[in-house]
PDB file of N, CA and C in Angstrom:
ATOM      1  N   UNK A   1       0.828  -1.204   0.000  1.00  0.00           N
ATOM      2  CA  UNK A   1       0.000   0.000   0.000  1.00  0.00           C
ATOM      3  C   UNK A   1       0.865   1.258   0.000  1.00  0.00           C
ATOM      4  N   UNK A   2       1.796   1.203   0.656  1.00  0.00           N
ATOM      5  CA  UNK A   2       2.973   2.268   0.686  1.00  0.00           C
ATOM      6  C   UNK A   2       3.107   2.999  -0.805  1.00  0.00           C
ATOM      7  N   UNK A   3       3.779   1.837  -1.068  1.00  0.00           N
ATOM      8  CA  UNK A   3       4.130   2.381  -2.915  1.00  0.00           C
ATOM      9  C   UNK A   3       3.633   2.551  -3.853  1.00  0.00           C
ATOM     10  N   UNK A   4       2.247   2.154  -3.918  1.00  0.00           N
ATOM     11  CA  UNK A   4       1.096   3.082  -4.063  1.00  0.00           C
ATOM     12  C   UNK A   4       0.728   4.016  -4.058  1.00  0.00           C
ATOM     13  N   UNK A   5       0.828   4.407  -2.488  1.00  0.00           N
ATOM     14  CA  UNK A   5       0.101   5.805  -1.883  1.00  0.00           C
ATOM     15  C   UNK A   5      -0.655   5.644  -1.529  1.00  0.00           C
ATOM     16  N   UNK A   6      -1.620   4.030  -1.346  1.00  0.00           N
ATOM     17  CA  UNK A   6      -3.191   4.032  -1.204  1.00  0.00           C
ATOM     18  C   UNK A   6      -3.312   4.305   0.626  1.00  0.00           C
ATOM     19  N   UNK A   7      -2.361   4.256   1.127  1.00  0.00           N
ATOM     20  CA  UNK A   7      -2.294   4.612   2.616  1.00  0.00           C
ATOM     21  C   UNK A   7      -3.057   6.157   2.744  1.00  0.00           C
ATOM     22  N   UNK A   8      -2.771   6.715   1.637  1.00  0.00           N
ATOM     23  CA  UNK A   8      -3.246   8.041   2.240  1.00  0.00           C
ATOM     24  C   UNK A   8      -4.601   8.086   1.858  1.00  0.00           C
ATOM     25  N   UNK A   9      -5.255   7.528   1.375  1.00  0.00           N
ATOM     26  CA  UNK A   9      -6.740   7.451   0.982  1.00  0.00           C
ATOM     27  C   UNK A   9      -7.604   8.456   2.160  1.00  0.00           C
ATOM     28  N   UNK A  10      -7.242   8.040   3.652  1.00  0.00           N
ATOM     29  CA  UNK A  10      -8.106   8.954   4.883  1.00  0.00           C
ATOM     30  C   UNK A  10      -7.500  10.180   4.339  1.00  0.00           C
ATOM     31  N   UNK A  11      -6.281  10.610   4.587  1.00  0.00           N
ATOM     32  CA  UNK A  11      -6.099  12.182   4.159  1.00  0.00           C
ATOM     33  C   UNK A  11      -6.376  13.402   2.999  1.00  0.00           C
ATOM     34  N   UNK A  12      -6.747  12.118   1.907  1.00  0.00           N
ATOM     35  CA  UNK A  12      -7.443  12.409   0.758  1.00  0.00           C
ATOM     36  C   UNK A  12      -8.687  12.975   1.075  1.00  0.00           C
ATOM     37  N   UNK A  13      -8.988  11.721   1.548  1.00  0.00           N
ATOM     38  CA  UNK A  13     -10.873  12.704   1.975  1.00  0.00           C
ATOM     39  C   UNK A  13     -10.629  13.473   3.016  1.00  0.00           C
ATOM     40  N   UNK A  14     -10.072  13.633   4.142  1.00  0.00           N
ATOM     41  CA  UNK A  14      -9.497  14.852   5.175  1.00  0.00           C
ATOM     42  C   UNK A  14      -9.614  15.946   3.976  1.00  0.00           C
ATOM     43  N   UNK A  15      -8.876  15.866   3.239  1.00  0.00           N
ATOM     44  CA  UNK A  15      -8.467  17.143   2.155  1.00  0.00           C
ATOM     45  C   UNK A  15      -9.651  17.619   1.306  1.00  0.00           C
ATOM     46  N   UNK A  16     -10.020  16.641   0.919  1.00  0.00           N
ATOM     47  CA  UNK A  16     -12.020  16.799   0.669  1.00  0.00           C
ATOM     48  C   UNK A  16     -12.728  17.765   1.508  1.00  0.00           C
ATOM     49  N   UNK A  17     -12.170  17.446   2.720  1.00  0.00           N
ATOM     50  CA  UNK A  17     -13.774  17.977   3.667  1.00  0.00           C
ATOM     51  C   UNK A  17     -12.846  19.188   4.060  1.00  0.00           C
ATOM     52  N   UNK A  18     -11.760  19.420   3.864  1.00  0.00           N
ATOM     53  CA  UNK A  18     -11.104  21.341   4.444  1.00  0.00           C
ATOM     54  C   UNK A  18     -10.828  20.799   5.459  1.00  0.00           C
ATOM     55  N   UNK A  19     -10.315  19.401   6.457  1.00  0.00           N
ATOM     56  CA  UNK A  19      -9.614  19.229   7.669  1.00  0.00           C
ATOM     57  C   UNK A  19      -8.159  19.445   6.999  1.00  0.00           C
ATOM     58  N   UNK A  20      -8.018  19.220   5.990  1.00  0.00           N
ATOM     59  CA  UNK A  20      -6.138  19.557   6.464  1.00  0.00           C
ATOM     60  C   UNK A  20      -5.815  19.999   4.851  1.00  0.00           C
ATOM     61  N   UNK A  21      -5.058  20.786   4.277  1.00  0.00           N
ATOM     62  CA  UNK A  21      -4.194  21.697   3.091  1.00  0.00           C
ATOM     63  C   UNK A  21      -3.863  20.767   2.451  1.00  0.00           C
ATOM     64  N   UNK A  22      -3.299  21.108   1.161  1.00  0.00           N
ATOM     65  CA  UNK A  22      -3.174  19.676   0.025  1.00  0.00           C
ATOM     66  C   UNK A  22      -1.047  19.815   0.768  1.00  0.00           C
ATOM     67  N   UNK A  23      -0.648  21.206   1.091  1.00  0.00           N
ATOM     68  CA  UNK A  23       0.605  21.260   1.128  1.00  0.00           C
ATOM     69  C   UNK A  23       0.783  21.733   2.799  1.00  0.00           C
ATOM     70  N   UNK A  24       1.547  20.923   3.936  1.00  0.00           N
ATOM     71  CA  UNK A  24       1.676  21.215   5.320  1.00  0.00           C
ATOM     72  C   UNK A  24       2.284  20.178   6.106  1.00  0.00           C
ATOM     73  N   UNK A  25       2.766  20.396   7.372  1.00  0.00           N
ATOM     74  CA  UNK A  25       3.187  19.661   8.120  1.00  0.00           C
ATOM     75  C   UNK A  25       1.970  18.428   8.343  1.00  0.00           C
ATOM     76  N   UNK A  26       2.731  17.404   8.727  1.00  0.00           N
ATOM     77  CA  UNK A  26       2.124  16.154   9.216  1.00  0.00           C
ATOM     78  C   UNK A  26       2.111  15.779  10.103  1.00  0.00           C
ATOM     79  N   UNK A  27       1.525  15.066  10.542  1.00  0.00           N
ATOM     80  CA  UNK A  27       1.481  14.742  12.315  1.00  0.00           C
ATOM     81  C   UNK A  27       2.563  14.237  12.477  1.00  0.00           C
ATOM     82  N   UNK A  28       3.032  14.053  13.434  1.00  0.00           N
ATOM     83  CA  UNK A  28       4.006  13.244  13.970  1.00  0.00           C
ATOM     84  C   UNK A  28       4.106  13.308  15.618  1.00  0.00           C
ATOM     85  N   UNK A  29       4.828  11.705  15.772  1.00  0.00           N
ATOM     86  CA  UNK A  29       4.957  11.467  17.303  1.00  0.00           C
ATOM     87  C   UNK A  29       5.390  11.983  18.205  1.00  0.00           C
ATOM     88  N   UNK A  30       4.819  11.542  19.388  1.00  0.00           N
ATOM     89  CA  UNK A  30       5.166  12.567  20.656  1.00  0.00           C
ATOM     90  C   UNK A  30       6.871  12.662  20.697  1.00  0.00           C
ATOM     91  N   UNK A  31       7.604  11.752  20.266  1.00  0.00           N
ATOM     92  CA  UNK A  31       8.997  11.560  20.198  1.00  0.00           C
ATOM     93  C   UNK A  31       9.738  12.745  19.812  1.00  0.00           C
ATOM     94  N   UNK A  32       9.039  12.498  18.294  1.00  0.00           N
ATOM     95  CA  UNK A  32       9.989  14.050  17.416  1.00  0.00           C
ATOM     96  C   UNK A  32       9.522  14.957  17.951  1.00  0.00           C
ATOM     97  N   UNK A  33       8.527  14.986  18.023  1.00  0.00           N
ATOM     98  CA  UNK A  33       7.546  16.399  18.615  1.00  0.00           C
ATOM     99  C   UNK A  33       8.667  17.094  19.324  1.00  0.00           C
ATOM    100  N   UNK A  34       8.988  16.280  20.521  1.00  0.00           N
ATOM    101  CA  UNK A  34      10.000  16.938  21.541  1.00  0.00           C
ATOM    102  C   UNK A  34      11.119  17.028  21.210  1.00  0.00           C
ATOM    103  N   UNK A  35      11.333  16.659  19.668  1.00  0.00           N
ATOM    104  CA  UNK A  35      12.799  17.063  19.726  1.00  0.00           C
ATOM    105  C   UNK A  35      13.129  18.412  18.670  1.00  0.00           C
ATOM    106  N   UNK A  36      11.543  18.711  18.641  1.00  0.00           N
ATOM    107  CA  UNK A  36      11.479  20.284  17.934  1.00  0.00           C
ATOM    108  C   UNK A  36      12.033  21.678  19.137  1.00  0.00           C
ATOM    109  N   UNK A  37      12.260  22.700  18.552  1.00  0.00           N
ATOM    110  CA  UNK A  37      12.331  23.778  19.390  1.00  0.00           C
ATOM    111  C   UNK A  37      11.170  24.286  19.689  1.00  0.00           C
ATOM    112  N   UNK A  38      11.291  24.925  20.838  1.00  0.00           N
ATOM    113  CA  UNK A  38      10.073  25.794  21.265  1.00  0.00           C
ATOM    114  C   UNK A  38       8.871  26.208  20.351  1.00  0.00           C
ATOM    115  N   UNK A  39      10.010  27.509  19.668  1.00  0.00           N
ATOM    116  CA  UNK A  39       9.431  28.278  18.650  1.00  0.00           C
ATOM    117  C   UNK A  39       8.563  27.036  17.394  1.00  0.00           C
ATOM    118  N   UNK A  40       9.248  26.196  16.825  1.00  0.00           N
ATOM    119  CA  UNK A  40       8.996  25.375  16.170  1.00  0.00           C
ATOM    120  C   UNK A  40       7.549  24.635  16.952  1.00  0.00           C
ATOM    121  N   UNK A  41       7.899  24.151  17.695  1.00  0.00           N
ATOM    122  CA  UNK A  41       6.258  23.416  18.240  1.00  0.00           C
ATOM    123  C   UNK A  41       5.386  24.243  18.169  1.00  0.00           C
ATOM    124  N   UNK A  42       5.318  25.165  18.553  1.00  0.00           N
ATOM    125  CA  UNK A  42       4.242  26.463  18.934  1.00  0.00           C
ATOM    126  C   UNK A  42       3.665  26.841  17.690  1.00  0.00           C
ATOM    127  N   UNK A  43       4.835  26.654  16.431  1.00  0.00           N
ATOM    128  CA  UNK A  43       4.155  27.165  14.720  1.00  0.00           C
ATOM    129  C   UNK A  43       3.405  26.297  14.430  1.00  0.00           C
ATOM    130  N   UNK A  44       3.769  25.018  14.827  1.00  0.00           N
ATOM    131  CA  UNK A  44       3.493  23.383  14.265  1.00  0.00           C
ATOM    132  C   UNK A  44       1.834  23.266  15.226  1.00  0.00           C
ATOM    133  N   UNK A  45       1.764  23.785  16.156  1.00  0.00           N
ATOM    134  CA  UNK A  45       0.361  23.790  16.261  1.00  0.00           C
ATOM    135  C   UNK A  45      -0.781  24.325  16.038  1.00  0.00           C
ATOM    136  N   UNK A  46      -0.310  25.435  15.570  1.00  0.00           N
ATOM    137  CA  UNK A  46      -1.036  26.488  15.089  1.00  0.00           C
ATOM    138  C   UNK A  46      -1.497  26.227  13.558  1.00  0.00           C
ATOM    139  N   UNK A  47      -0.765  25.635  13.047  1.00  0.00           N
ATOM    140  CA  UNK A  47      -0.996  25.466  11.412  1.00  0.00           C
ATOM    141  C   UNK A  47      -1.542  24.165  11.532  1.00  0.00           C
ATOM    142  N   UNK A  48      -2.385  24.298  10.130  1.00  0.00           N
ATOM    143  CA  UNK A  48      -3.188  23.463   9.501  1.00  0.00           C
ATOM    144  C   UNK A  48      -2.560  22.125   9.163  1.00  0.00           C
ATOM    145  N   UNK A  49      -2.780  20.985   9.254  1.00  0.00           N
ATOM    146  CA  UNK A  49      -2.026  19.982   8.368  1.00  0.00           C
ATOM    147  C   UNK A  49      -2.082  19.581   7.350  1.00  0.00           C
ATOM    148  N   UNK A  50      -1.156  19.316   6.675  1.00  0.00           N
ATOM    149  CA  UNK A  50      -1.405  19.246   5.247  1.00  0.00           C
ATOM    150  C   UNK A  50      -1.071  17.419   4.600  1.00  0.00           C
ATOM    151  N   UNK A  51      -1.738  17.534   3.218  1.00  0.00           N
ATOM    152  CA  UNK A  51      -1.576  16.099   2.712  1.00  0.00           C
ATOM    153  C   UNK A  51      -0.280  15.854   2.540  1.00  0.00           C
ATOM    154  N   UNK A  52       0.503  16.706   2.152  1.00  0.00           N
ATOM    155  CA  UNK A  52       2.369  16.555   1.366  1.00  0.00           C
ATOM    156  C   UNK A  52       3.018  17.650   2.183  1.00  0.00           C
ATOM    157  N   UNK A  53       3.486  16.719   3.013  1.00  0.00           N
ATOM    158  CA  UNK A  53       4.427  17.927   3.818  1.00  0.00           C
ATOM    159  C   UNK A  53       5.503  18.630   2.969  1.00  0.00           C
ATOM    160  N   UNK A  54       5.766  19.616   3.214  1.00  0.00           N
ATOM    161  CA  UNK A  54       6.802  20.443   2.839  1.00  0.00           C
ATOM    162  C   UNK A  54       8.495  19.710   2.041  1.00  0.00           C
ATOM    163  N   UNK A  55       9.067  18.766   3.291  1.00  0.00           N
ATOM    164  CA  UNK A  55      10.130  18.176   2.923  1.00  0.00           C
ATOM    165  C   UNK A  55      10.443  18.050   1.796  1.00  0.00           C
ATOM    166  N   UNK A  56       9.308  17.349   0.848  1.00  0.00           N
ATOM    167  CA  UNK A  56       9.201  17.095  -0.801  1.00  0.00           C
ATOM    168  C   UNK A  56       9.520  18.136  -1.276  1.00  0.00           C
ATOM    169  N   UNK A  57       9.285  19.578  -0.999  1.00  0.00           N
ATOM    170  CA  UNK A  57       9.942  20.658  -1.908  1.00  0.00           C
ATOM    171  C   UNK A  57      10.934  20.989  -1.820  1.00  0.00           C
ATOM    172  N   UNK A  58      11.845  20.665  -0.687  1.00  0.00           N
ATOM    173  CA  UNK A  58      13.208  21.032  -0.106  1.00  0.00           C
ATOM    174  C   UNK A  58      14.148  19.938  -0.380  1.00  0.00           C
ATOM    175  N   UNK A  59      14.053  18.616  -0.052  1.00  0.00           N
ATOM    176  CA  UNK A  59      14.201  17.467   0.095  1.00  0.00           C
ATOM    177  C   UNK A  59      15.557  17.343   1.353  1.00  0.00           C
ATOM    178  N   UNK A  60      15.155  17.899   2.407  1.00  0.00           N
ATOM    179  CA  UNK A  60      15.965  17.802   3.463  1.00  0.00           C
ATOM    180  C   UNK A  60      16.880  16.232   3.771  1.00  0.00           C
ATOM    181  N   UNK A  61      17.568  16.103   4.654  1.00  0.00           N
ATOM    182  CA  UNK A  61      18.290  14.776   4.374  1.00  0.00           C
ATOM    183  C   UNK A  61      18.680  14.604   6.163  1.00  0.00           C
ATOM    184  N   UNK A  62      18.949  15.745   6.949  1.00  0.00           N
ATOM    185  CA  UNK A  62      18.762  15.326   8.117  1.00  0.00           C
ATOM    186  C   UNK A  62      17.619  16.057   9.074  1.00  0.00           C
ATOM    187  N   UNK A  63      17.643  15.698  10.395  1.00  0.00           N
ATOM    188  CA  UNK A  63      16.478  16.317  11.437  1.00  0.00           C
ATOM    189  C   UNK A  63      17.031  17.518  10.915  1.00  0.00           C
ATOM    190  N   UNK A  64      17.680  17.898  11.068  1.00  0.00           N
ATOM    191  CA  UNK A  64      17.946  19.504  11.443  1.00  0.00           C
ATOM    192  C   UNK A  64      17.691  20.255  10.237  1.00  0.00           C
ATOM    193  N   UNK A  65      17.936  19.553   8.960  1.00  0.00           N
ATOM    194  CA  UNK A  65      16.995  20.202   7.747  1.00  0.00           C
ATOM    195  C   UNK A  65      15.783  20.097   7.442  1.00  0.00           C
ATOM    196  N   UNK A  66      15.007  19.206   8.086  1.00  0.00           N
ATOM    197  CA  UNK A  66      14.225  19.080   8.146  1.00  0.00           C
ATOM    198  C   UNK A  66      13.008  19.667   8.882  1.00  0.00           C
ATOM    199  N   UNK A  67      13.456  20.640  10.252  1.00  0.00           N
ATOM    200  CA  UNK A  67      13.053  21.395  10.771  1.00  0.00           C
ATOM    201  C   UNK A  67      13.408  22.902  10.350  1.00  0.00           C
ATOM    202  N   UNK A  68      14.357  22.908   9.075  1.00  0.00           N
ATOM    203  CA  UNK A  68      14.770  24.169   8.875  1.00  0.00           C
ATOM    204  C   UNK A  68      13.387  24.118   7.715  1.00  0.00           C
ATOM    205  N   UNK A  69      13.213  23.416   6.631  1.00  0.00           N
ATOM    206  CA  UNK A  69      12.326  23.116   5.604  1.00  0.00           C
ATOM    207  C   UNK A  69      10.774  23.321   6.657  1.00  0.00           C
ATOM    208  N   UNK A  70      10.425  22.789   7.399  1.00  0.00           N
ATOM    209  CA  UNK A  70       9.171  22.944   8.394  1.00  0.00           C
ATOM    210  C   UNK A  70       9.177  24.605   8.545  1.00  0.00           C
ATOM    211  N   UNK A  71      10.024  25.089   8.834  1.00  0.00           N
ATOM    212  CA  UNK A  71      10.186  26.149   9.586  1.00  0.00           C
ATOM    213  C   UNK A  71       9.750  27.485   8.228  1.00  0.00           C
ATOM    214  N   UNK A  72      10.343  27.035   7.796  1.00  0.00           N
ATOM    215  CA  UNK A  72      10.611  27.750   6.644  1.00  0.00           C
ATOM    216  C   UNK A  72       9.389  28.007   5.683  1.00  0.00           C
ATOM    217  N   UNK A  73       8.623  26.782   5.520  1.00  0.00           N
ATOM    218  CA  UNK A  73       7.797  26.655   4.793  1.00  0.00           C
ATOM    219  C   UNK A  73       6.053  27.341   5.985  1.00  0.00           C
ATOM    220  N   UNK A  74       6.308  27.298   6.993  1.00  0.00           N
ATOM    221  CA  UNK A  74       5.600  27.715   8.310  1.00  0.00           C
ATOM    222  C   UNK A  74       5.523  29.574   7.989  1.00  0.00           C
ATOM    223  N   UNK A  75       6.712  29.746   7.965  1.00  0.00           N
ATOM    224  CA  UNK A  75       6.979  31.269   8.095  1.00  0.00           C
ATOM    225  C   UNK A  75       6.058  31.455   6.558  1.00  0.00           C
ATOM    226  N   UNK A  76       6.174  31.024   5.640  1.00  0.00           N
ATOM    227  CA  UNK A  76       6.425  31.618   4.168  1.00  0.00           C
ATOM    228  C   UNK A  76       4.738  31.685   4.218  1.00  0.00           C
ATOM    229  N   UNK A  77       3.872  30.375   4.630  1.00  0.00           N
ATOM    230  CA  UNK A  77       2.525  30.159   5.398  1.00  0.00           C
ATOM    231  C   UNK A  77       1.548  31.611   5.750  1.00  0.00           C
ATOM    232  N   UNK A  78       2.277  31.809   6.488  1.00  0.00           N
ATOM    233  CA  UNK A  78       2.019  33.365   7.677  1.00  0.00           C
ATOM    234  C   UNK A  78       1.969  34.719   7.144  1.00  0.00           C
ATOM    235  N   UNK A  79       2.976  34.552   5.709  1.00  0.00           N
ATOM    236  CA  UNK A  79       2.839  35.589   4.926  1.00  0.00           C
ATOM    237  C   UNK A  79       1.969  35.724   4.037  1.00  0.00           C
ATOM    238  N   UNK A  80       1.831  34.638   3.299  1.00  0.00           N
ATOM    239  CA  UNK A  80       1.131  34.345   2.136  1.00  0.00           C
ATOM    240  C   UNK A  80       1.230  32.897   1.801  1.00  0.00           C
ATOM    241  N   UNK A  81      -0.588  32.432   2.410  1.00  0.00           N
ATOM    242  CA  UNK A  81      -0.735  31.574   2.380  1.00  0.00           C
ATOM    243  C   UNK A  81      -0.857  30.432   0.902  1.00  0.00           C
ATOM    244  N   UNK A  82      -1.866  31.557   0.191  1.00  0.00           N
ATOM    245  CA  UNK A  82      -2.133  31.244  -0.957  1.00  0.00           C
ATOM    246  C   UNK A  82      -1.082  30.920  -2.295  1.00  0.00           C
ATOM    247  N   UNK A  83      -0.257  31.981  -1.976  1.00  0.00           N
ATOM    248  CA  UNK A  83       0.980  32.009  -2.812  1.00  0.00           C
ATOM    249  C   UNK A  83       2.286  30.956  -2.290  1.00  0.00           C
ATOM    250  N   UNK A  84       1.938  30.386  -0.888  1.00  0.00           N
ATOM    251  CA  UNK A  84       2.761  29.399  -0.431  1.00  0.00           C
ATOM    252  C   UNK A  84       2.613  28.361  -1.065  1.00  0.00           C
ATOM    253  N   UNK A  85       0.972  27.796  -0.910  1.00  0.00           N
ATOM    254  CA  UNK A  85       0.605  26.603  -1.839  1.00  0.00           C
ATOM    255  C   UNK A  85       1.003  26.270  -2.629  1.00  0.00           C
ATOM    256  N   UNK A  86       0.837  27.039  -4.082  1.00  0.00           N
ATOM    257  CA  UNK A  86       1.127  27.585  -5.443  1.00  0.00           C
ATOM    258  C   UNK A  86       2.821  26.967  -5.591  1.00  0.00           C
ATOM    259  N   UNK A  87       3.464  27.543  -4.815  1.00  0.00           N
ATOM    260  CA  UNK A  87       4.873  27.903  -5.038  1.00  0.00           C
ATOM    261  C   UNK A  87       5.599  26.178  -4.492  1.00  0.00           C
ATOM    262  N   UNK A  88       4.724  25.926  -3.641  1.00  0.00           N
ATOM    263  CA  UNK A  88       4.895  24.535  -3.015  1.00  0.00           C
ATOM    264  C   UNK A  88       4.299  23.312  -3.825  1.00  0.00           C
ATOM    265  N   UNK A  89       3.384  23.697  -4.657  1.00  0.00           N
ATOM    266  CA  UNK A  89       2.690  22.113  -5.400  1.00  0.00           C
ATOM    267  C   UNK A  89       3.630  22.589  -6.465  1.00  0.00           C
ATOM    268  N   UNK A  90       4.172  23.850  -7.134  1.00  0.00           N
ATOM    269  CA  UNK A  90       4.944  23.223  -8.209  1.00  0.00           C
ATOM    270  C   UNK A  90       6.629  22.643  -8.311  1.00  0.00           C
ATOM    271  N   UNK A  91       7.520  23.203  -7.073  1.00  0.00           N
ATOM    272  CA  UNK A  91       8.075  22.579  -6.067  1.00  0.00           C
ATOM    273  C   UNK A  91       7.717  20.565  -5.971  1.00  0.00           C
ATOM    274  N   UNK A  92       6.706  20.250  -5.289  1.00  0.00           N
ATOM    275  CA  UNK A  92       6.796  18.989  -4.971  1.00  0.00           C
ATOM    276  C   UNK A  92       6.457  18.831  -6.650  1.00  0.00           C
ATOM    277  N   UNK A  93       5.682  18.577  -7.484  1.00  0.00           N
ATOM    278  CA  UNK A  93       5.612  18.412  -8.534  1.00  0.00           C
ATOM    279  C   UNK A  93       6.515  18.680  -9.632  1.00  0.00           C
ATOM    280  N   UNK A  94       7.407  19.026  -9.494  1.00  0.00           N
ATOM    281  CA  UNK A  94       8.419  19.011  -9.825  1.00  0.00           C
ATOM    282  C   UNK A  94       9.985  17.486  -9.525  1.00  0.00           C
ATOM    283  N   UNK A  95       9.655  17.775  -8.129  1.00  0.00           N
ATOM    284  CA  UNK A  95      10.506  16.890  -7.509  1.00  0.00           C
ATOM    285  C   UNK A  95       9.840  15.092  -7.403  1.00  0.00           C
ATOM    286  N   UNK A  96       8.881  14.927  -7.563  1.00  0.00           N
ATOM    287  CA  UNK A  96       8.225  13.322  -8.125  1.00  0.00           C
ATOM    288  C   UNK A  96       8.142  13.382  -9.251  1.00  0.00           C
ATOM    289  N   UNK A  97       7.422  14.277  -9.922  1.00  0.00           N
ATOM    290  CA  UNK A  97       7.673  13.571 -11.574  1.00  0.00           C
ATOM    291  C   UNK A  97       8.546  14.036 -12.197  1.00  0.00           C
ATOM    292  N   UNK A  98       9.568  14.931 -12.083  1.00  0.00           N
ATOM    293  CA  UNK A  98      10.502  14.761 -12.972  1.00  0.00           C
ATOM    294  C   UNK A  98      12.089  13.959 -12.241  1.00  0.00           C
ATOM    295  N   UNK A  99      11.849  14.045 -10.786  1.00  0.00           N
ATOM    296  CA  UNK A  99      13.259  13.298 -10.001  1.00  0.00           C
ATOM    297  C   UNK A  99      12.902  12.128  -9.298  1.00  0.00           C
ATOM    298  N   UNK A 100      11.495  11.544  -9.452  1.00  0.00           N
ATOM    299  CA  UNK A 100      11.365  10.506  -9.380  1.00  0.00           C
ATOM    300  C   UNK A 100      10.936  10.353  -7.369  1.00  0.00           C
ATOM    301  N   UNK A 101      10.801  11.217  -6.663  1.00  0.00           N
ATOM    302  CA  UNK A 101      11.051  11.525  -5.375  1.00  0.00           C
ATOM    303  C   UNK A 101       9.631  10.888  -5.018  1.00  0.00           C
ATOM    304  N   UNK A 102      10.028   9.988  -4.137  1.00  0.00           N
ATOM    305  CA  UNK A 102       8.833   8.838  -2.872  1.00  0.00           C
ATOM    306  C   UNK A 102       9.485   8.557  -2.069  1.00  0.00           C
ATOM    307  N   UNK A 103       7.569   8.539  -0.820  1.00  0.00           N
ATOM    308  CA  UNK A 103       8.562   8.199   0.623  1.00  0.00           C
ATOM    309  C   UNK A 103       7.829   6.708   0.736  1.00  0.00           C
ATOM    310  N   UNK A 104       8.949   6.045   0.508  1.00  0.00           N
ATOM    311  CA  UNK A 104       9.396   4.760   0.587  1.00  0.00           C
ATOM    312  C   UNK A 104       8.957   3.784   2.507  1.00  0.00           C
TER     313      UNK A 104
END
């Protein structure tokens, strides 16, 4: 189901009904959670979740880029949401179909 994608089928319809952005952070465990910064948790709750997290447009490689890509994509959010989207689906769409990019 993974390599598929058919796993995400619930977030699909989430994305249907306006519970969560086609482009945003994803849930994640109480684990990482805590191994965010302050500032970082506090953005991460406030925002919406989205179907394709951010990472895909950046393609971070460790935690710490990976919270820079969160962060980053959070701030850009706050300014302009609409134009974040935009700038972010052609970003990830870019990076799967032409570099081949899945999370495995």
């Amino acid at each position: 189901m993974r390599k598929t994608w058919l796993d995400e089928l619930p977030m699909v319809y989430n994305w249907i009904r306006g519970e969560v952005k086609l482009f945003g952070v994803r849930p994640i465990s109480s684990h990482y959670f805590s191994l965010y910064s302050e500032e970082l948790k506090e953005m991460r709750k406030k925002a919406k979740p989205g179907l394709i997290p951010p990472f895909y447009a950046d393609l971070p490689k460790t935690f710490s880029e990976i919270c820079d890509s969160e962060e980053r994509y959070l701030r850009a959010c706050q300014k302009n949401p609409v134009r974040t989207q935009w700038i972010y689906f052609w970003k990830v769409f870019s990076n799967i179909v032409f570099k081949g990019v899945r999370n495995n």
